[in-house]
C-alpha atoms as a PDB file:
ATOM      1  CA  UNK A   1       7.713 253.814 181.617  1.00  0.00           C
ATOM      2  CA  UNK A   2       7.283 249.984 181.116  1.00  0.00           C
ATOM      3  CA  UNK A   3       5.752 250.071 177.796  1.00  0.00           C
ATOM      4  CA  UNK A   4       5.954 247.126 175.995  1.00  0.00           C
ATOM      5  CA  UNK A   5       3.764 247.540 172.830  1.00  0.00           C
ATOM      6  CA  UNK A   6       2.595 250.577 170.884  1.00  0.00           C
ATOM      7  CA  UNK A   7       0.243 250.682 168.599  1.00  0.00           C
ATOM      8  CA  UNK A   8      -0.009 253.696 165.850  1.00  0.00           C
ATOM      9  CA  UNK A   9      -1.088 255.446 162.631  1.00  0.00           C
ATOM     10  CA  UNK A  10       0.613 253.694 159.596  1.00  0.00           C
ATOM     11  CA  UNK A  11       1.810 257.105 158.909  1.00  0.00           C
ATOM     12  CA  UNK A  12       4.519 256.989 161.441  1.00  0.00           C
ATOM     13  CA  UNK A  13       5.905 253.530 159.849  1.00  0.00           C
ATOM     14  CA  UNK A  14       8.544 255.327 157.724  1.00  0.00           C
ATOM     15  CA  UNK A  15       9.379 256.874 161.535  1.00  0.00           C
ATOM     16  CA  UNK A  16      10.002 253.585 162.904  1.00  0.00           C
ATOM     17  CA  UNK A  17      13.626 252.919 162.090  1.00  0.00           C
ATOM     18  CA  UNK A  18      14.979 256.025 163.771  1.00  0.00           C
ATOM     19  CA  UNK A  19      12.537 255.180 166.761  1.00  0.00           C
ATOM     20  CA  UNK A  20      14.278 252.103 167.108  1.00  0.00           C
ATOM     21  CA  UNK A  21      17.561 253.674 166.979  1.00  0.00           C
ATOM     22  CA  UNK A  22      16.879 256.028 169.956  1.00  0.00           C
ATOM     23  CA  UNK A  23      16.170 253.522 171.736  1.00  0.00           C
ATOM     24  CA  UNK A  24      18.905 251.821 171.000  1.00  0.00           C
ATOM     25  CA  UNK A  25      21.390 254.855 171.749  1.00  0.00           C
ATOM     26  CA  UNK A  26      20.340 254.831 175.397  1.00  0.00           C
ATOM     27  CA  UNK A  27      20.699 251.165 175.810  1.00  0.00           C
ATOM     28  CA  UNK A  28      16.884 250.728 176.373  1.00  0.00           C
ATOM     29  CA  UNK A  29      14.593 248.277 175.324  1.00  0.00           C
ATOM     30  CA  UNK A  30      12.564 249.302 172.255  1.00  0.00           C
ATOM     31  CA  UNK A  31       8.554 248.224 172.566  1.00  0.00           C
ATOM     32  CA  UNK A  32       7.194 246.200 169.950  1.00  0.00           C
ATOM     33  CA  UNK A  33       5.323 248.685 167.442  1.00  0.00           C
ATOM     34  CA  UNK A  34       2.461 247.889 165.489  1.00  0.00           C
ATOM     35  CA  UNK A  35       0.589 250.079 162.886  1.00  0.00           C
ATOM     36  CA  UNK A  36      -2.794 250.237 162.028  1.00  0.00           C
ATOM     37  CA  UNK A  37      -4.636 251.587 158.951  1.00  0.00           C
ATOM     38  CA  UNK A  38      -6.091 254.369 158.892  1.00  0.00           C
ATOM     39  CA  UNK A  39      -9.797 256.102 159.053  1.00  0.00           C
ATOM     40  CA  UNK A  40     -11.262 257.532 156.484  1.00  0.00           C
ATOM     41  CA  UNK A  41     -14.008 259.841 155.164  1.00  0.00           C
ATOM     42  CA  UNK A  42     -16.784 258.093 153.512  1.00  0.00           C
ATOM     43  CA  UNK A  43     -15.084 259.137 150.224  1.00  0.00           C
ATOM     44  CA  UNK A  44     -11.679 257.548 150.755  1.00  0.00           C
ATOM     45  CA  UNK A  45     -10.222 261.479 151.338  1.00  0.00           C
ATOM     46  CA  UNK A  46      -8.102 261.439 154.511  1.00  0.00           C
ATOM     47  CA  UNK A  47      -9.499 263.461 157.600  1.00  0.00           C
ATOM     48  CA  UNK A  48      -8.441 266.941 158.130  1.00  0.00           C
ATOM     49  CA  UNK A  49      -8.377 268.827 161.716  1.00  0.00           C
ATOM     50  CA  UNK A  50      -9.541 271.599 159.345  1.00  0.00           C
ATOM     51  CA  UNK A  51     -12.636 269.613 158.667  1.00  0.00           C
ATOM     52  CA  UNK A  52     -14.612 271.488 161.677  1.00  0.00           C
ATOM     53  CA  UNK A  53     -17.130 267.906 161.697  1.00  0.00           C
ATOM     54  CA  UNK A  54     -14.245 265.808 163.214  1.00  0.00           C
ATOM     55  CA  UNK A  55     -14.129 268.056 166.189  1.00  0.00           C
ATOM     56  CA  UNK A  56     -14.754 266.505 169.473  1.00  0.00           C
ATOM     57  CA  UNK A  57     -16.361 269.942 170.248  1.00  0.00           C
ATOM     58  CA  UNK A  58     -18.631 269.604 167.066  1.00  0.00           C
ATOM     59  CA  UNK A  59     -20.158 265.759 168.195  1.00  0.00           C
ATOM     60  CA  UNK A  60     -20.814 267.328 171.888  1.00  0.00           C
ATOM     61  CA  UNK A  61     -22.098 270.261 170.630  1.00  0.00           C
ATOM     62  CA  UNK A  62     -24.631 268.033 168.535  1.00  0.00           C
ATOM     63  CA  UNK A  63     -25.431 265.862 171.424  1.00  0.00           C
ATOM     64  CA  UNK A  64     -24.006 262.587 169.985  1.00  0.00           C
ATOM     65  CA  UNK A  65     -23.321 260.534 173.661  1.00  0.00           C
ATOM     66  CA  UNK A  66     -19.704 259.701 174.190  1.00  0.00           C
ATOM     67  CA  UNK A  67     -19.886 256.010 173.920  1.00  0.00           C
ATOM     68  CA  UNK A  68     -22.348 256.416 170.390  1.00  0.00           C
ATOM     69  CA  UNK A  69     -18.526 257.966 169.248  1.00  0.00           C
ATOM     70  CA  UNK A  70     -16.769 255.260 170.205  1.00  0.00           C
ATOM     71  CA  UNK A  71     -18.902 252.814 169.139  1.00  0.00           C
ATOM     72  CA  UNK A  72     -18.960 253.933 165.687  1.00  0.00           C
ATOM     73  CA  UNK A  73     -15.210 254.882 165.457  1.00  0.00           C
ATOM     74  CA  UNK A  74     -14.393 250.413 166.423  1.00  0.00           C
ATOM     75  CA  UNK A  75     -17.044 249.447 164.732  1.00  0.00           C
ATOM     76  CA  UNK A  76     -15.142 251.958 160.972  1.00  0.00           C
ATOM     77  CA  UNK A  77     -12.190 250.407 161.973  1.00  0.00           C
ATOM     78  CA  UNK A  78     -10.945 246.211 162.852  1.00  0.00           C
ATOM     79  CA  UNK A  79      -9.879 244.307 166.131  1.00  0.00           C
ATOM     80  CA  UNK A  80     -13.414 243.779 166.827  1.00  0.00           C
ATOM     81  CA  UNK A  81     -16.165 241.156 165.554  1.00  0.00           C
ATOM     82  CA  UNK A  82     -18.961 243.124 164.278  1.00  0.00           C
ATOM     83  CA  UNK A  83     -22.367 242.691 165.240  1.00  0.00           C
ATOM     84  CA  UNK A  84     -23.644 241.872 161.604  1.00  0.00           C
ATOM     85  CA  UNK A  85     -21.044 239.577 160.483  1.00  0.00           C
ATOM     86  CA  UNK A  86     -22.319 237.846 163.503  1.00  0.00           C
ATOM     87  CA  UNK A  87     -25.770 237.912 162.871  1.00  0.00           C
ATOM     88  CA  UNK A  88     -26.427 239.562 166.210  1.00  0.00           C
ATOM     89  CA  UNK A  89     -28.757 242.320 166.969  1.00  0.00           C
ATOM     90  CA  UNK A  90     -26.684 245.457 167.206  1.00  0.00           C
ATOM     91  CA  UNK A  91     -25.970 247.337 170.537  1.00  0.00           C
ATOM     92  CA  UNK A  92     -23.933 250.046 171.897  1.00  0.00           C
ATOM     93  CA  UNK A  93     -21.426 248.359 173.832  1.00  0.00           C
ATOM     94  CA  UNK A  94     -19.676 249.831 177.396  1.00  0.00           C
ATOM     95  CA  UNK A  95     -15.903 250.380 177.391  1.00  0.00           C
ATOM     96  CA  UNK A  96     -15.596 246.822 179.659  1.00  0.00           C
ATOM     97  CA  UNK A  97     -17.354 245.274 176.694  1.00  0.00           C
ATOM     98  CA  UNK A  98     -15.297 246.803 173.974  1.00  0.00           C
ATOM     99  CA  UNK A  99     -11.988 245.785 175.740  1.00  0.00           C
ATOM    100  CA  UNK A 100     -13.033 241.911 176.565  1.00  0.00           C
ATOM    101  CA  UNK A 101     -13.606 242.016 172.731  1.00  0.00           C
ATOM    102  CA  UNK A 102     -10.628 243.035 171.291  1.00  0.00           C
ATOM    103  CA  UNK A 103      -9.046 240.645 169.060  1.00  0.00           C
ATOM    104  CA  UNK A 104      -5.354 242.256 167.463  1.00  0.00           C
ATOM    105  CA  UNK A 105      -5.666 239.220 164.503  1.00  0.00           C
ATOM    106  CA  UNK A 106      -8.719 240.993 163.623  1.00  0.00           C
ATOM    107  CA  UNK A 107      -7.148 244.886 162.531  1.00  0.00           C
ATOM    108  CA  UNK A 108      -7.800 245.168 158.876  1.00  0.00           C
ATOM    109  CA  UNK A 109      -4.995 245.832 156.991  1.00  0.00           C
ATOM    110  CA  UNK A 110      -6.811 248.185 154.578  1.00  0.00           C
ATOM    111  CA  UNK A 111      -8.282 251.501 156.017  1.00  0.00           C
ATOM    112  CA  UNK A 112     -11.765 252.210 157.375  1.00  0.00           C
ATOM    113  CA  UNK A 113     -14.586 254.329 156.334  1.00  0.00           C
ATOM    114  CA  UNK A 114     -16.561 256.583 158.583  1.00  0.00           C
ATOM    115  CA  UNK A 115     -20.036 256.134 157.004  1.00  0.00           C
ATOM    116  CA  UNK A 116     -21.929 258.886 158.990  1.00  0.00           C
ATOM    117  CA  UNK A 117     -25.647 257.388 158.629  1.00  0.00           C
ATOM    118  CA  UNK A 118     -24.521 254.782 161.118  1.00  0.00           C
ATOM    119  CA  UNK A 119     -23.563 257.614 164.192  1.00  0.00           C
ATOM    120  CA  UNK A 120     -27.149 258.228 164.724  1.00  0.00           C
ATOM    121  CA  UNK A 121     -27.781 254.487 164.610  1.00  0.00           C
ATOM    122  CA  UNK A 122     -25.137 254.047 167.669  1.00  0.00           C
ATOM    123  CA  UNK A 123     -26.988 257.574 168.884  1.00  0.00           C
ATOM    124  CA  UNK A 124     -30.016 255.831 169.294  1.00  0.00           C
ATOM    125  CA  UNK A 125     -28.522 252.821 170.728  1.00  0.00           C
ATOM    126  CA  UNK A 126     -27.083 254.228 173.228  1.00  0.00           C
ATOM    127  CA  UNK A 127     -30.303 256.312 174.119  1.00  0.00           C
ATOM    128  CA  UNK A 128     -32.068 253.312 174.157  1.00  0.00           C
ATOM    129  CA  UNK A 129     -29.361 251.761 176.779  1.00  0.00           C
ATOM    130  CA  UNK A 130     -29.522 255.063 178.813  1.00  0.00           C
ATOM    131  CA  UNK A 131     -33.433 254.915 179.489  1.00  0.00           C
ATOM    132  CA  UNK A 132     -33.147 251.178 181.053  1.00  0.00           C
ATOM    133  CA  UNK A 133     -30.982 252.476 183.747  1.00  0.00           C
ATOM    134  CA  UNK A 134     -32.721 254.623 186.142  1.00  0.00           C
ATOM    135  CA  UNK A 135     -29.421 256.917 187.372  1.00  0.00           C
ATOM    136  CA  UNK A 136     -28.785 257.392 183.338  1.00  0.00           C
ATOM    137  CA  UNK A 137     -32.461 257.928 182.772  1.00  0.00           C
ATOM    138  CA  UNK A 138     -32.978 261.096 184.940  1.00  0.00           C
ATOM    139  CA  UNK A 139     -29.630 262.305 183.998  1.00  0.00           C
ATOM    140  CA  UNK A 140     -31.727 262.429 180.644  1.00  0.00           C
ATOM    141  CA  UNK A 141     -34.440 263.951 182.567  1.00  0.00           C
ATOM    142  CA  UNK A 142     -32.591 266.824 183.301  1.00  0.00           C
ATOM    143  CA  UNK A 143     -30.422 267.468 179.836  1.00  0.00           C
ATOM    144  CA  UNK A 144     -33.956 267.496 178.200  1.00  0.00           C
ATOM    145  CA  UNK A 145     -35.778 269.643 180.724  1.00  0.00           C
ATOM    146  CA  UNK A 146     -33.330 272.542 180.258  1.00  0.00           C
ATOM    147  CA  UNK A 147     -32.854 272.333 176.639  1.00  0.00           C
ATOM    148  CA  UNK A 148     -36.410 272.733 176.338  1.00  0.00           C
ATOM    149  CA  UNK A 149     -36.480 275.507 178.765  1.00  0.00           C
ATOM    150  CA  UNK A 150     -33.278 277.405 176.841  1.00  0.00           C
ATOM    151  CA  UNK A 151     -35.132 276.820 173.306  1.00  0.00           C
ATOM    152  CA  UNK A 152     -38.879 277.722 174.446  1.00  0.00           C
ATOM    153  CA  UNK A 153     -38.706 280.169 177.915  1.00  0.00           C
ATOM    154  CA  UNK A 154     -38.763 283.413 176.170  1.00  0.00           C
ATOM    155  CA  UNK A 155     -41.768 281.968 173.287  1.00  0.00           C
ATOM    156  CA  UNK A 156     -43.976 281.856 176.701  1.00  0.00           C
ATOM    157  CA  UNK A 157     -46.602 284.777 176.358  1.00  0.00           C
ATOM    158  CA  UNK A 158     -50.146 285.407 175.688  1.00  0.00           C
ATOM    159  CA  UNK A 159     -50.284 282.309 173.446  1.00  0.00           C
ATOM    160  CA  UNK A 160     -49.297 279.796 175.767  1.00  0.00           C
ATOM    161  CA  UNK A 161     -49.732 278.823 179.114  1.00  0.00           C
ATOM    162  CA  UNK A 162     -46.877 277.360 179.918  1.00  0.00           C
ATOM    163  CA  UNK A 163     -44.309 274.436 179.092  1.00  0.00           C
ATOM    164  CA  UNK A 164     -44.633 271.068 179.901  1.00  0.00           C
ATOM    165  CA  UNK A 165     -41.519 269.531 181.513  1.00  0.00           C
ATOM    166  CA  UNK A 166     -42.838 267.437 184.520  1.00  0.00           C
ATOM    167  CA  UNK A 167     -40.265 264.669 184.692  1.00  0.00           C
ATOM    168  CA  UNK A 168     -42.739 262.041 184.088  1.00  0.00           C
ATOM    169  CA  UNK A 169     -43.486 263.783 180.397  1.00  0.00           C
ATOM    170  CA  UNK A 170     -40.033 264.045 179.633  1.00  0.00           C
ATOM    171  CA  UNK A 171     -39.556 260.150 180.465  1.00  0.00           C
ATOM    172  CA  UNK A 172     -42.711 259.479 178.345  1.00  0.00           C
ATOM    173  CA  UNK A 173     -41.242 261.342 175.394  1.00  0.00           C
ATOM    174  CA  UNK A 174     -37.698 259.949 175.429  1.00  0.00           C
ATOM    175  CA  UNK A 175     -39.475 256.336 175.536  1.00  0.00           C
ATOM    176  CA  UNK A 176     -41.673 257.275 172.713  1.00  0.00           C
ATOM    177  CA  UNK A 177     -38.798 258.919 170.869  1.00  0.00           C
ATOM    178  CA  UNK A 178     -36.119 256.536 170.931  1.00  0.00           C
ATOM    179  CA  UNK A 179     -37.161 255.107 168.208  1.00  0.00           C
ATOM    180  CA  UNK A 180     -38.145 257.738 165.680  1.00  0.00           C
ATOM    181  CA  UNK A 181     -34.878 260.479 166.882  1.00  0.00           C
ATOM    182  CA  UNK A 182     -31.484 260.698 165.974  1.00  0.00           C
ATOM    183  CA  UNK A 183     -30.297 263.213 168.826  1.00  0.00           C
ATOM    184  CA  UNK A 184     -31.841 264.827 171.691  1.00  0.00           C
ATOM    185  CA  UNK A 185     -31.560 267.692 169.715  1.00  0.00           C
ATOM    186  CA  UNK A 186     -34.155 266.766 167.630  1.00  0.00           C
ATOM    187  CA  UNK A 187     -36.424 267.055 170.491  1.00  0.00           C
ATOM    188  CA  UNK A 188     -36.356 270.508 170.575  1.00  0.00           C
ATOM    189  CA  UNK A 189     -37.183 270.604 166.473  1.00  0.00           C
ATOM    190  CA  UNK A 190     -40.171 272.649 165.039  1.00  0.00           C
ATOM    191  CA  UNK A 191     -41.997 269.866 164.383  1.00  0.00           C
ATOM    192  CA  UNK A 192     -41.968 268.334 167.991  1.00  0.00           C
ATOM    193  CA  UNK A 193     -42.668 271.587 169.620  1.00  0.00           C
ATOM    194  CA  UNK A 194     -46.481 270.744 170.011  1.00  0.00           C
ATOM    195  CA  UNK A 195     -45.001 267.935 173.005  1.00  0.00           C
ATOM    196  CA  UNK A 196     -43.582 270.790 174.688  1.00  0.00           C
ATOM    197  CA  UNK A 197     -45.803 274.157 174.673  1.00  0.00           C
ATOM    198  CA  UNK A 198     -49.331 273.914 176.483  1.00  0.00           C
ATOM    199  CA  UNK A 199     -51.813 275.910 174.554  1.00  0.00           C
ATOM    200  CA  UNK A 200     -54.273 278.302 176.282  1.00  0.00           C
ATOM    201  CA  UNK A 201     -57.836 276.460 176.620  1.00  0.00           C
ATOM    202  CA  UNK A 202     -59.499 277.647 173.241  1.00  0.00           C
ATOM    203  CA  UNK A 203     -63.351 277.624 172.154  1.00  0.00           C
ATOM    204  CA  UNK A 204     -64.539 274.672 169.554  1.00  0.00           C
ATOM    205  CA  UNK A 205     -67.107 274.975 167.063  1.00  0.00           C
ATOM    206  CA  UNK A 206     -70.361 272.694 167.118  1.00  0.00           C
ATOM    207  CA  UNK A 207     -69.438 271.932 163.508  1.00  0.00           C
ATOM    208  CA  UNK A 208     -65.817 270.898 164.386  1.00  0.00           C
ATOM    209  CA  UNK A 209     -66.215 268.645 167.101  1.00  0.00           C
ATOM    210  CA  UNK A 210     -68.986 266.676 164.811  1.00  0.00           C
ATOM    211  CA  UNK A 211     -66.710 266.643 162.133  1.00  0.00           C
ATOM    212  CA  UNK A 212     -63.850 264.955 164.922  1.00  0.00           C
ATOM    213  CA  UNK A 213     -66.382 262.205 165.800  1.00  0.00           C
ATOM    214  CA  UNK A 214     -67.158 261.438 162.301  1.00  0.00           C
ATOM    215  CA  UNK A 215     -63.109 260.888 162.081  1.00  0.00           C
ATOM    216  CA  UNK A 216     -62.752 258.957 165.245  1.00  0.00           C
ATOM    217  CA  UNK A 217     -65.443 256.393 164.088  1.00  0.00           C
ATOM    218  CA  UNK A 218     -63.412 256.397 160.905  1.00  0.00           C
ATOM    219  CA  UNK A 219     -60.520 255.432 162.066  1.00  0.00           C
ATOM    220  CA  UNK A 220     -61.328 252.877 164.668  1.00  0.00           C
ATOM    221  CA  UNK A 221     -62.461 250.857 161.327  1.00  0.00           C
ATOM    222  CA  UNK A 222     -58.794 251.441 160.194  1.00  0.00           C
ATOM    223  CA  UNK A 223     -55.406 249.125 160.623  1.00  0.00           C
ATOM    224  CA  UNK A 224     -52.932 251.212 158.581  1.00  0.00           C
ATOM    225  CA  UNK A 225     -51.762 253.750 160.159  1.00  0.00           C
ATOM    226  CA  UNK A 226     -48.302 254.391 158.026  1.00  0.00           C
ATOM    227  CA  UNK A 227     -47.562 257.572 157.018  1.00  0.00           C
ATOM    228  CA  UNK A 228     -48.101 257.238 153.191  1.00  0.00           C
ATOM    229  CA  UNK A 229     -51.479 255.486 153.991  1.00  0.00           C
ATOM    230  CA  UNK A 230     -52.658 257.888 156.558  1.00  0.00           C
ATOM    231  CA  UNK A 231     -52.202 260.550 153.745  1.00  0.00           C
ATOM    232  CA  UNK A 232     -54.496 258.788 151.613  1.00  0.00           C
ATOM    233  CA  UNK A 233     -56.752 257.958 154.519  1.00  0.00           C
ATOM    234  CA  UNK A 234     -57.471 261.765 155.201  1.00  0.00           C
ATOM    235  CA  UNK A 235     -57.415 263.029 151.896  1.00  0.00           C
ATOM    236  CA  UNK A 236     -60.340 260.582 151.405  1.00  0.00           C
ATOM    237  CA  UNK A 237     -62.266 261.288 154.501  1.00  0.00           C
ATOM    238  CA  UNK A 238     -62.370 264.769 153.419  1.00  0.00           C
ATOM    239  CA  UNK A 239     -63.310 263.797 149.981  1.00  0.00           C
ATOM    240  CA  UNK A 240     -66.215 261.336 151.583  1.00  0.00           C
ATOM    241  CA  UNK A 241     -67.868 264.699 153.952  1.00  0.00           C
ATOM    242  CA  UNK A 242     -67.174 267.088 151.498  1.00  0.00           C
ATOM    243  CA  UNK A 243     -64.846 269.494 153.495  1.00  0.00           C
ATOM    244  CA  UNK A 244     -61.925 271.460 152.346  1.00  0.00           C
ATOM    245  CA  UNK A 245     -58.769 269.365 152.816  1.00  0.00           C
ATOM    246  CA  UNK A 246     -56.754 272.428 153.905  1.00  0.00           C
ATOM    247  CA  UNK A 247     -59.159 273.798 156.327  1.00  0.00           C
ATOM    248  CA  UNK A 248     -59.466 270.033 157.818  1.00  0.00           C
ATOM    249  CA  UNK A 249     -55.741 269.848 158.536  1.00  0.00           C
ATOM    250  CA  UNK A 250     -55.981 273.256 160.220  1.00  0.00           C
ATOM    251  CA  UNK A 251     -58.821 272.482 162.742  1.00  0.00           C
ATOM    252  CA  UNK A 252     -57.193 269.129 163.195  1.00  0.00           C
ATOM    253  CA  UNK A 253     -53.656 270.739 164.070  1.00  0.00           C
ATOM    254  CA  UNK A 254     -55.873 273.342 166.719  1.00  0.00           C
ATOM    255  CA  UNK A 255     -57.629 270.380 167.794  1.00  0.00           C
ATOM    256  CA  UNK A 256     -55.022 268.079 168.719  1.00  0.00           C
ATOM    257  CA  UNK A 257     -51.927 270.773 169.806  1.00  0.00           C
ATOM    258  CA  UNK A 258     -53.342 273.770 169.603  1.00  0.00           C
ATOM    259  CA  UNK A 259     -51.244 275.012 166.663  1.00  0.00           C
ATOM    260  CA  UNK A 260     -52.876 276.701 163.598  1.00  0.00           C
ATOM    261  CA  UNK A 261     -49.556 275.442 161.198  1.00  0.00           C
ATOM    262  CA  UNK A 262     -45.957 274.325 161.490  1.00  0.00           C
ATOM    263  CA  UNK A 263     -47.176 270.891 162.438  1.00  0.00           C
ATOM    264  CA  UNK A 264     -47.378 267.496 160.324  1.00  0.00           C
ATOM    265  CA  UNK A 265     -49.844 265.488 161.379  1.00  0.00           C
ATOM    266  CA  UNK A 266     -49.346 262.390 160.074  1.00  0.00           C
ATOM    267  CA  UNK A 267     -46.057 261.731 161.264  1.00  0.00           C
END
């Protein structure tokens, strides 16, 4: 088959004698073998095929993007410079990129740990790299605009008009989300539904709307707008025009998506 090298599991060293020997037997050239260390679980266990999160099946299924895998799998393992130990802002690099970096002299010779915080990271790369191509970007379009559809079609009834998935809001929302989402699954979480359903037009109280401009001035004065700050902020506004804190946070959740609870409003 003209193979010349092979590169494998250190596993199989114990193997390689009788490999050899084969070869040997039918007067063939044996390929130069090479074994690498292995990966690991975060915990130094070995990985199982009975561990059902090592499935290919379970990463598509969770809507982690092919090249986010592979990104994170080189960058557990060696043969590759990694971005931090070159002080370079990380990416999620293409296959062509991966292979013009491969370095053999740089395979570890100790095993690699799969440190799971650092797939969504790659996730989110690669989501990033997605929405600044256009062909990749409507492909996006499309994988959002019927998971939204499968998760919300049969929820449309009397309480809501209808969904929103004009390709223009879905491009909007993966922009917006790119930083602040794991997976595209988390699009379709309870507390992002409010970007998807379209309330029915509802009546406002007088007293409410007055109550809205009073916080609008409010917060035009402020610059702060983190979450542990905006806490504070509304707490004290509350506080300041002597209305229930509770009953605030429900007119403002009607208000702004037309949902009575289930929605945090300061994230």
């Amino acid at each position: 088959m003209g193979i010349t090298h092979v590169l494998r599991g250190v596993e199989w060293q114990v193997s390689t004698p009788k490999h050899i020997l084969l070869y040997r037997a039918f007067n063939w050239t044996p390929p130069f073998y090479g074994h690498l260390p292995l990966l690991m679980n975060a915990d130094g266990t070995k990985l199982s095929k009975r561990q059902g999160d090592i499935r290919i099946s379970h990463y598509k299924d969770s809507h982690i993007f092919p090249l986010a895998l592979i990104n994170f799998i080189v960058h557990s393992g060696g043969g590759f410079a990694k971005d931090l130990e070159r002080n370079v802002r990380p990416k999620c690099y293409t296959i062509d990129e991966l292979a013009a970096q491969f370095d053999i002299s740089r395979i570890n010779t100790h095993s690699g740990k799969l440190m799971s915080e650092r797939l969504l990271e790659f996730n989110r790369l690669e989501l990033k790299r997605k929405l600044q191509d256009n062909i990749e970007e409507n492909k996006l379009v499309q994988e959002v605009k019927i998971m939204v559809q499968q998760k919300y079609g049969e929820r449309i009834s009397d309480n809501y008009l209808s969904l929103n998935v004009s390709e223009e809001h879905i491009k909007n929302i993966l922009r917006w989300a790119s930083n602040r989402i794991g997976t595209l699954s988390d699009l379709i979480s309870k507390e992002l539904e409010f970007i998807w359903l379209i309330p029915k037009t509802q009546t406002t109280q007088q007293s409410d709307v007055n109550v809205i401009e009073l916080l609008k001035d409010k917060l035009e004065t402020e610059n702060d707008f983190r979450t542990e700050n905006l806490n504070m902020f509304l707490k004290s506004f509350c506080k300041e025009n002597d209305i229930k804190y509770s009953s605030f946070m429900k007119m403002l959740r009607s208000v702004l998506a037309g949902l009575r609870r289930d929605l945090v409003l300061r994230k």
